[in-house]
Protein backbone atom coordinates (compact mmCIF):
# COMPACT_ATOMS: atom_id res chain seq x y z
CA UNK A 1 71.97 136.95 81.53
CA UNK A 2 73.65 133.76 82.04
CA UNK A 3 77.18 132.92 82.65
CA UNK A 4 77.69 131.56 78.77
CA UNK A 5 75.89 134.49 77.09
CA UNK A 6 77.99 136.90 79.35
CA UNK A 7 81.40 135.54 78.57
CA UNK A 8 80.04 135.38 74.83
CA UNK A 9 79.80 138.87 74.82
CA UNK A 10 82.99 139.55 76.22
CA UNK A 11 84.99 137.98 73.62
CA UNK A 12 83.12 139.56 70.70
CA UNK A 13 83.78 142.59 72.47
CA UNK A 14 79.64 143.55 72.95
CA UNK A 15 80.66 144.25 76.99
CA UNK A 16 82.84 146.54 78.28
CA UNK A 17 81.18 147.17 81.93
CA UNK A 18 82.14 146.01 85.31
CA UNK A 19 80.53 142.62 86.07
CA UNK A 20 79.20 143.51 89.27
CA UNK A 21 75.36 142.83 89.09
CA UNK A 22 75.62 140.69 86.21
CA UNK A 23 75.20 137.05 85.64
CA UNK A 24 73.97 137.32 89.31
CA UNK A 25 73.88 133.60 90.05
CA UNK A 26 76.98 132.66 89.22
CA UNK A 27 80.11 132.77 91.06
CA UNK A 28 82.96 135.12 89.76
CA UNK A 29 86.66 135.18 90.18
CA UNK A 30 89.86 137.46 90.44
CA UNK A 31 92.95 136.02 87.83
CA UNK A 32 96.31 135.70 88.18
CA UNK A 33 98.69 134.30 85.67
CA UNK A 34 101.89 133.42 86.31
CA UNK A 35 104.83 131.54 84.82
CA UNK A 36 105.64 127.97 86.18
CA UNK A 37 108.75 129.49 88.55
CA UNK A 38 106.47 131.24 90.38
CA UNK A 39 103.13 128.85 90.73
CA UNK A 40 103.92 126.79 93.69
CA UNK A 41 105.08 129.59 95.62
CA UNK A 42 101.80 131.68 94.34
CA UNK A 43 99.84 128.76 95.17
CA UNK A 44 101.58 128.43 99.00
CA UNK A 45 100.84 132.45 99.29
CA UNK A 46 97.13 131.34 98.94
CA UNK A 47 97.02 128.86 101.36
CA UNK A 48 98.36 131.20 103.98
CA UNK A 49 96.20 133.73 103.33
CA UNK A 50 92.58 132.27 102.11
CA UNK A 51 90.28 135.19 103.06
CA UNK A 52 91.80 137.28 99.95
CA UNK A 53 93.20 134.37 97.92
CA UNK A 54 90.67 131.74 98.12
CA UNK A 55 91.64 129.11 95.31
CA UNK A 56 88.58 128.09 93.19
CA UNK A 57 90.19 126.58 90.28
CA UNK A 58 93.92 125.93 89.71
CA UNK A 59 94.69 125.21 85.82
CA UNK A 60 97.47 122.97 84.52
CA UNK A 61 100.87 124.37 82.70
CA UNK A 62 99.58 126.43 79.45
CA UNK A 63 95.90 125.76 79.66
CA UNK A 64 93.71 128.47 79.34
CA UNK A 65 90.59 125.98 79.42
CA UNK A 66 88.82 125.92 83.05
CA UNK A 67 87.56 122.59 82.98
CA UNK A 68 86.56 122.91 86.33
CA UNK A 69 84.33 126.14 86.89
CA UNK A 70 83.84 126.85 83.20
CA UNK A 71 84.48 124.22 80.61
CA UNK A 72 83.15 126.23 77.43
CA UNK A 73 85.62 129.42 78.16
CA UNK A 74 88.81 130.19 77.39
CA UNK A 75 90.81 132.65 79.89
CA UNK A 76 92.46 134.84 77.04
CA UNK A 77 89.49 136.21 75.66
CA UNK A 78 86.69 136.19 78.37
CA UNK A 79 87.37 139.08 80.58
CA UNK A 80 87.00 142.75 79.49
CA UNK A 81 90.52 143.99 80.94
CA UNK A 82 93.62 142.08 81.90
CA UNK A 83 96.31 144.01 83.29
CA UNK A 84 100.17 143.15 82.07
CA UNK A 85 102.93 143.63 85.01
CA UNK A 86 106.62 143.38 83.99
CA UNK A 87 109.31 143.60 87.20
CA UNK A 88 106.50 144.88 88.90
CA UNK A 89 104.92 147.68 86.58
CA UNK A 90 102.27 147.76 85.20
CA UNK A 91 103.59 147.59 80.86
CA UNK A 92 100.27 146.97 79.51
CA UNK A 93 96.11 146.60 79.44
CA UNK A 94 95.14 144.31 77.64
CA UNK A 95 91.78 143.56 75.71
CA UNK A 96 92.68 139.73 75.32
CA UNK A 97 95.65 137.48 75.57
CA UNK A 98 95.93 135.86 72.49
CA UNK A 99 98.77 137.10 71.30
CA UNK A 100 100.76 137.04 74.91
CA UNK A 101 100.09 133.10 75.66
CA UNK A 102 102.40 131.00 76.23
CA UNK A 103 103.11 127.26 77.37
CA UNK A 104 104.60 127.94 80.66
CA UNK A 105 101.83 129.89 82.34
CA UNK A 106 99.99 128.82 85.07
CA UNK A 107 96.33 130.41 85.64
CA UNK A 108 94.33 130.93 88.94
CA UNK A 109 91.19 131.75 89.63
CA UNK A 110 90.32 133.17 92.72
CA UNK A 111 86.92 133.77 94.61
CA UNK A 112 85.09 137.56 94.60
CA UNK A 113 83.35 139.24 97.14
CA UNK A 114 80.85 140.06 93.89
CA UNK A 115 79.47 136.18 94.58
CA UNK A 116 77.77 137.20 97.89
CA UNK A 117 76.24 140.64 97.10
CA UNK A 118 73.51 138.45 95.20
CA UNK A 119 72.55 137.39 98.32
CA UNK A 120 72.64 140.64 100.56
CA UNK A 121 70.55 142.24 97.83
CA UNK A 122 67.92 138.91 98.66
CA UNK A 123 67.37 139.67 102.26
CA UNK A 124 67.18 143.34 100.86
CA UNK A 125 70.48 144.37 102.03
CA UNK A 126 70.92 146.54 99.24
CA UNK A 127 74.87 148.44 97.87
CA UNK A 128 74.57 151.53 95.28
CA UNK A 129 77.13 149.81 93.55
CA UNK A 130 75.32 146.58 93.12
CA UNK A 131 72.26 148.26 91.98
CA UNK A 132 74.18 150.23 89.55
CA UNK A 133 76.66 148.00 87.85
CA UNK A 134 78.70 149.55 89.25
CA UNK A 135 82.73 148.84 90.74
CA UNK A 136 83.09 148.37 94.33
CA UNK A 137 85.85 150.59 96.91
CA UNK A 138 88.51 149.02 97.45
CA UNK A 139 91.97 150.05 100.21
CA UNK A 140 95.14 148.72 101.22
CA UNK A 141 95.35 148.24 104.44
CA UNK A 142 97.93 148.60 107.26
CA UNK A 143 97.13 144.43 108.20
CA UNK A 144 100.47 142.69 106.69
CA UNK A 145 99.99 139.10 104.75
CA UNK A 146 101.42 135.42 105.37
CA UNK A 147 104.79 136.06 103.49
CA UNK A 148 106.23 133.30 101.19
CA UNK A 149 109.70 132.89 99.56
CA UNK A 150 108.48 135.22 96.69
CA UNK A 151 105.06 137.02 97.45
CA UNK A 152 104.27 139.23 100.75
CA UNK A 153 102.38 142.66 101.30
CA UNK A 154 99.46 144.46 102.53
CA UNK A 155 96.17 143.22 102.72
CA UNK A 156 93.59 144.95 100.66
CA UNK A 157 90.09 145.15 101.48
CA UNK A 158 86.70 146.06 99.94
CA UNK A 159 84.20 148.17 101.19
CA UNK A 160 80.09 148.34 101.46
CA UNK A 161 77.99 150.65 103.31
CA UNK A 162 75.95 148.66 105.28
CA UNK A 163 72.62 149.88 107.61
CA UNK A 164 74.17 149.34 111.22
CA UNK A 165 70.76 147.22 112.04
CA UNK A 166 71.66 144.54 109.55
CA UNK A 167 75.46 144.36 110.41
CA UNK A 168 74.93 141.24 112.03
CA UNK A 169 72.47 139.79 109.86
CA UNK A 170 75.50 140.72 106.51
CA UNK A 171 78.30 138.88 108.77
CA UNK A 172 75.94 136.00 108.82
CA UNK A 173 75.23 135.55 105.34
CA UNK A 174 78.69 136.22 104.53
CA UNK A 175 80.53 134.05 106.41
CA UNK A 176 78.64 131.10 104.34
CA UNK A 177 80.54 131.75 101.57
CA UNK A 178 84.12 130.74 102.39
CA UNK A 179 85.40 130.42 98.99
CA UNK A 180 84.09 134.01 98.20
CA UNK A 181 86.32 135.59 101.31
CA UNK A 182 83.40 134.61 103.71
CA UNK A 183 82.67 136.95 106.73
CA UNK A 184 84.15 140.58 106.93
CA UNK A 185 87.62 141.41 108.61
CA UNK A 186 86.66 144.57 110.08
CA UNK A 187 83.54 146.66 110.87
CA UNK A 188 83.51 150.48 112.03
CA UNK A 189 86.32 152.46 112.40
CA UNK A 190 88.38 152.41 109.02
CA UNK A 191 91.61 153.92 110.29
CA UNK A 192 91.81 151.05 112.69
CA UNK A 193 93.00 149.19 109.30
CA UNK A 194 95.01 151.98 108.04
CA UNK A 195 92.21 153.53 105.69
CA UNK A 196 92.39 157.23 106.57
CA UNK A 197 90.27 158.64 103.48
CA UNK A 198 87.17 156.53 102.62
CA UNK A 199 86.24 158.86 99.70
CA UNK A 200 90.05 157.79 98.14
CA UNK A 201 90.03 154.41 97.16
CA UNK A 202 93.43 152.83 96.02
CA UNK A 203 90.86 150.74 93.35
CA UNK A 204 87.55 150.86 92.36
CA UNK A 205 84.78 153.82 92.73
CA UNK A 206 83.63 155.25 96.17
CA UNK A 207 79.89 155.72 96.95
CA UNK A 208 78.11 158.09 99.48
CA UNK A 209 76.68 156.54 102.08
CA UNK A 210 72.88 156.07 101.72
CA UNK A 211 71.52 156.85 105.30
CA UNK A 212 73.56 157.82 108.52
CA UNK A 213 72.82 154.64 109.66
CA UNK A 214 75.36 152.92 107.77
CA UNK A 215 78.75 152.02 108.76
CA UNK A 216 81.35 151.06 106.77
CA UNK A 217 82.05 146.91 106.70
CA UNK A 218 85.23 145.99 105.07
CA UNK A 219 86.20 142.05 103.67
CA UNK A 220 89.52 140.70 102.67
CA UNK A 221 89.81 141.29 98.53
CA UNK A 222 91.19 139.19 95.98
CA UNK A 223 92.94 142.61 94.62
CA UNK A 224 95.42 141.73 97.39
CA UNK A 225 97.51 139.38 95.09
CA UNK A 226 97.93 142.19 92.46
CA UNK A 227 99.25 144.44 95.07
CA UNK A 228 101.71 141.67 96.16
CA UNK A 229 102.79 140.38 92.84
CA UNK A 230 103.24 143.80 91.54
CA UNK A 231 105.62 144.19 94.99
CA UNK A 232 107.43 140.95 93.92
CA UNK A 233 108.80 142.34 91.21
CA UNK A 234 108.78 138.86 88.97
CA UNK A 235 109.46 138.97 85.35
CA UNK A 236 105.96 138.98 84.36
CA UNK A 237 102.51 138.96 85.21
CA UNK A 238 98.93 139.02 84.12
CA UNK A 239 95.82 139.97 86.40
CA UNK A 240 92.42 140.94 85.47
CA UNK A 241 91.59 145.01 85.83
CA UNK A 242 90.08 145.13 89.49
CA UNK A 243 85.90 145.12 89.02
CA UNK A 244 86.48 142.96 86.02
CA UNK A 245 86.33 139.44 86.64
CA UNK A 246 86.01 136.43 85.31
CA UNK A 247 82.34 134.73 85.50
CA UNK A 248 82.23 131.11 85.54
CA UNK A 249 79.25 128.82 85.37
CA UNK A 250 79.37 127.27 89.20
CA UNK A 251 76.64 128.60 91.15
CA UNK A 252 76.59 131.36 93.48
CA UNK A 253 75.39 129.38 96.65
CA UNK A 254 77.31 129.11 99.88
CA UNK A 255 80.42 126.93 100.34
């Protein structure tokens, strides 16, 4: 299924899953929406911290059009589940944003950790998850963010079992995609990062290990902005439900 057909389906409401494992060669992204007070100081927050908050595309005041990663979509109707935060909590889940647009928000789209599982599962690095559609584990973390004026918090990562043997060969092929939160941020030992419970995670679904060979490899997650703008407490909001993204129609290769 292509990018086009998927986000077709979407807003006529014929998908309802995850997007992991779908539209595999295309790159997909976390949103945040937020109201022209806030963008600069959004935007700044990524800068500083560009292994969860990688900018792919940055819209203008209002527009929901992508012109740059998806010309043909529109950002109020082509994810399954947006999320609605007022002062901080969560009001809302929302189906579509149609009726909640207005002229002073500002969109981003930020890269997924989804874009480079395409290419694990090539050099048969395989991920239940992946193979299943399904949503990936994510944590917070005790690892504390670049704080702006507005916008600070934990870091929050996602997690794959990986086969220890191909640790090195995963770091490799992940570190290629820099726009996608590139290499990992921490291998082994999860309470090292906090993580005391892996078969608890704060988002997402956890999955059983497939051999005790595997360890558990964690990268930065572009769920970490939800967990910070829901800490900033600003007026209002909008995210996409975590394992829900947005698919575009740039191509999943290495940046």
């Amino acid at each position: 299924m292509d990018s086009k057909l998927l986000r077709e389906k979407i807003r006529n409401n014929n998908f309802n899953e995850p997007t992991c494992g779908f539209a595999k060669d295309y790159i997909q992204t976390n949103l945040v929406i937020v109201t022209n007070d806030y963008a600069d100081d959004f935007e700044n927050f990524c800068n500083l911290n560009p292994k969860p908050c990688p900018i792919i595309e940055k819209l203008d005041s209002g527009s929901y059009t992508p012109y740059k990663s998806a010309p043909s979509a529109d950002i109020r109707t082509d994810i399954v589940s947006y999320k609605k935060f007022e002062e901080g909590n969560l009001v809302d889940t929302l189906s579509n944003l149609i009726e909640e647009w207005r002229d002073d928000f500002v969109t981003f789209l930020l890269g997924c950790s989804f874009s480079f599982e395409f290419a694990l599962s090539k050099e048969e690095i395989f991920m239940p998850h992946f193979e299943k559609n399904g949503n990936v584990a994510m944590y917070s973390t005790n690892i504390e963010t670049n704080s702006t004026t507005y916008f600070s918090g934990p870091l929050v990562v996602s997690m794959r079992w990986i086969p220890e043997d191909k640790v090195e060969k995963t770091i490799s092929i992940t570190s290629k995609y820099e726009k996608n939160h590139g290499a990992p941020i921490h291998v082994g030992n999860p309470s090292e990062i906090g993580i005391n419970d892996l078969s608890n995670p704060d988002f997402g679904e956890y999955w059983e290990k497939q051999s005790n060979s595997d360890v558990p490899v964690f990268w930065a997650c572009g769920v970490t902005p939800q967990v910070v703008l829901k800490k900033a407490k600003i007026p209002i909001v909008y995210t996409h439900s975590p394992g829900y993204m947005f698919v575009t129609d740039l191509k999943d290769e290495a940046k």
